[in-house]
Protein backbone atom coordinates (compact mmCIF):
# COMPACT_ATOMS: atom_id res chain seq x y z
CA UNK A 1 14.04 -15.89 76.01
CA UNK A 2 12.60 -12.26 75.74
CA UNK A 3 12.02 -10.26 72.41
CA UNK A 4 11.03 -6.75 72.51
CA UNK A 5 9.41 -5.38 69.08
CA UNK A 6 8.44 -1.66 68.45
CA UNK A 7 5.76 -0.65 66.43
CA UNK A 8 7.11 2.13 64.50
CA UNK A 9 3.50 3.19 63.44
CA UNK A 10 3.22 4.20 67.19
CA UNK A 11 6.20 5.09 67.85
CA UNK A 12 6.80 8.88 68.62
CA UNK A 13 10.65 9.04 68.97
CA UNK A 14 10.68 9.79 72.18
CA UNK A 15 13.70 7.42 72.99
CA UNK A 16 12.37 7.07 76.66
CA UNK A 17 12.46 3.19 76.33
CA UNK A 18 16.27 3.71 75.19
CA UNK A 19 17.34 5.31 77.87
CA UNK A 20 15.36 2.77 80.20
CA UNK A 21 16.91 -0.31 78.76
CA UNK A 22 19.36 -1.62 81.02
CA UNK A 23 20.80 -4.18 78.55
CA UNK A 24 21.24 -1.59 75.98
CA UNK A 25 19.18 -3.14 73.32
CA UNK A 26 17.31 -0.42 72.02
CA UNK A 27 18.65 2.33 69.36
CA UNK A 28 17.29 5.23 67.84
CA UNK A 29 17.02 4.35 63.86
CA UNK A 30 17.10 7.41 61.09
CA UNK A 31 14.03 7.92 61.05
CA UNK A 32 14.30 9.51 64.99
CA UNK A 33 12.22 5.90 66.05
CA UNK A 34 13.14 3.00 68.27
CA UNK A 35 14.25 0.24 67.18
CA UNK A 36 15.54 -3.23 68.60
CA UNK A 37 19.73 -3.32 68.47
CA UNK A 38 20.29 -6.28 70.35
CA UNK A 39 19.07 -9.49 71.49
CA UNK A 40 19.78 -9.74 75.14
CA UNK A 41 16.78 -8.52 76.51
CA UNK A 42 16.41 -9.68 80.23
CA UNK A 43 12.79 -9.13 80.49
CA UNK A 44 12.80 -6.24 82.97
CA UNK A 45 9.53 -4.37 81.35
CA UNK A 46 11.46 -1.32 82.18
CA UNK A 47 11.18 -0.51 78.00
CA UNK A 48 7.18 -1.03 78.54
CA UNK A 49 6.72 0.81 81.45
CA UNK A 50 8.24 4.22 80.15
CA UNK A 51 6.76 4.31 76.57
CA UNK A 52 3.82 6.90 76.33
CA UNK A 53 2.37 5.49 73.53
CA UNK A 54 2.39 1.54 74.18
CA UNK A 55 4.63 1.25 70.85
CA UNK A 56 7.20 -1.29 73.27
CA UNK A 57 5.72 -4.61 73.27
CA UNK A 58 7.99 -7.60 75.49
CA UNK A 59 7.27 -11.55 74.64
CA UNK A 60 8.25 -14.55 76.23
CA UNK A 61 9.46 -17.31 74.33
């Protein structure tokens, strides 16, 4: 099982890690930061590999 959190103190809004999630996981919350929308994450570090700011973080559980 993956889980993807997003620290929203890093976070820039950017919602590159949105549009790179293939599962569709991630949202864009009102604050204009990205949050975590779902819980099928297939562990594809795609969400990791785009963010600027390291704010996507992927564990294995």
């Amino acid at each position: 099982m993956y889980v993807v959190t997003i620290d929203p103190e890093v976070c820039v809004g950017c919602g590159e890690c949105v549009r790179g999630c293939p599962a569709q996981i991630l949202g864009m919350n009102d604050d204009g930061k990205a949050e975590v929308v779902g819980d099928d994450c297939m562990g594809c570090e795609s969400c990791v590999l785009v963010c600027p700011v390291g704010a996507v973080k992927l564990d294995e559980y």
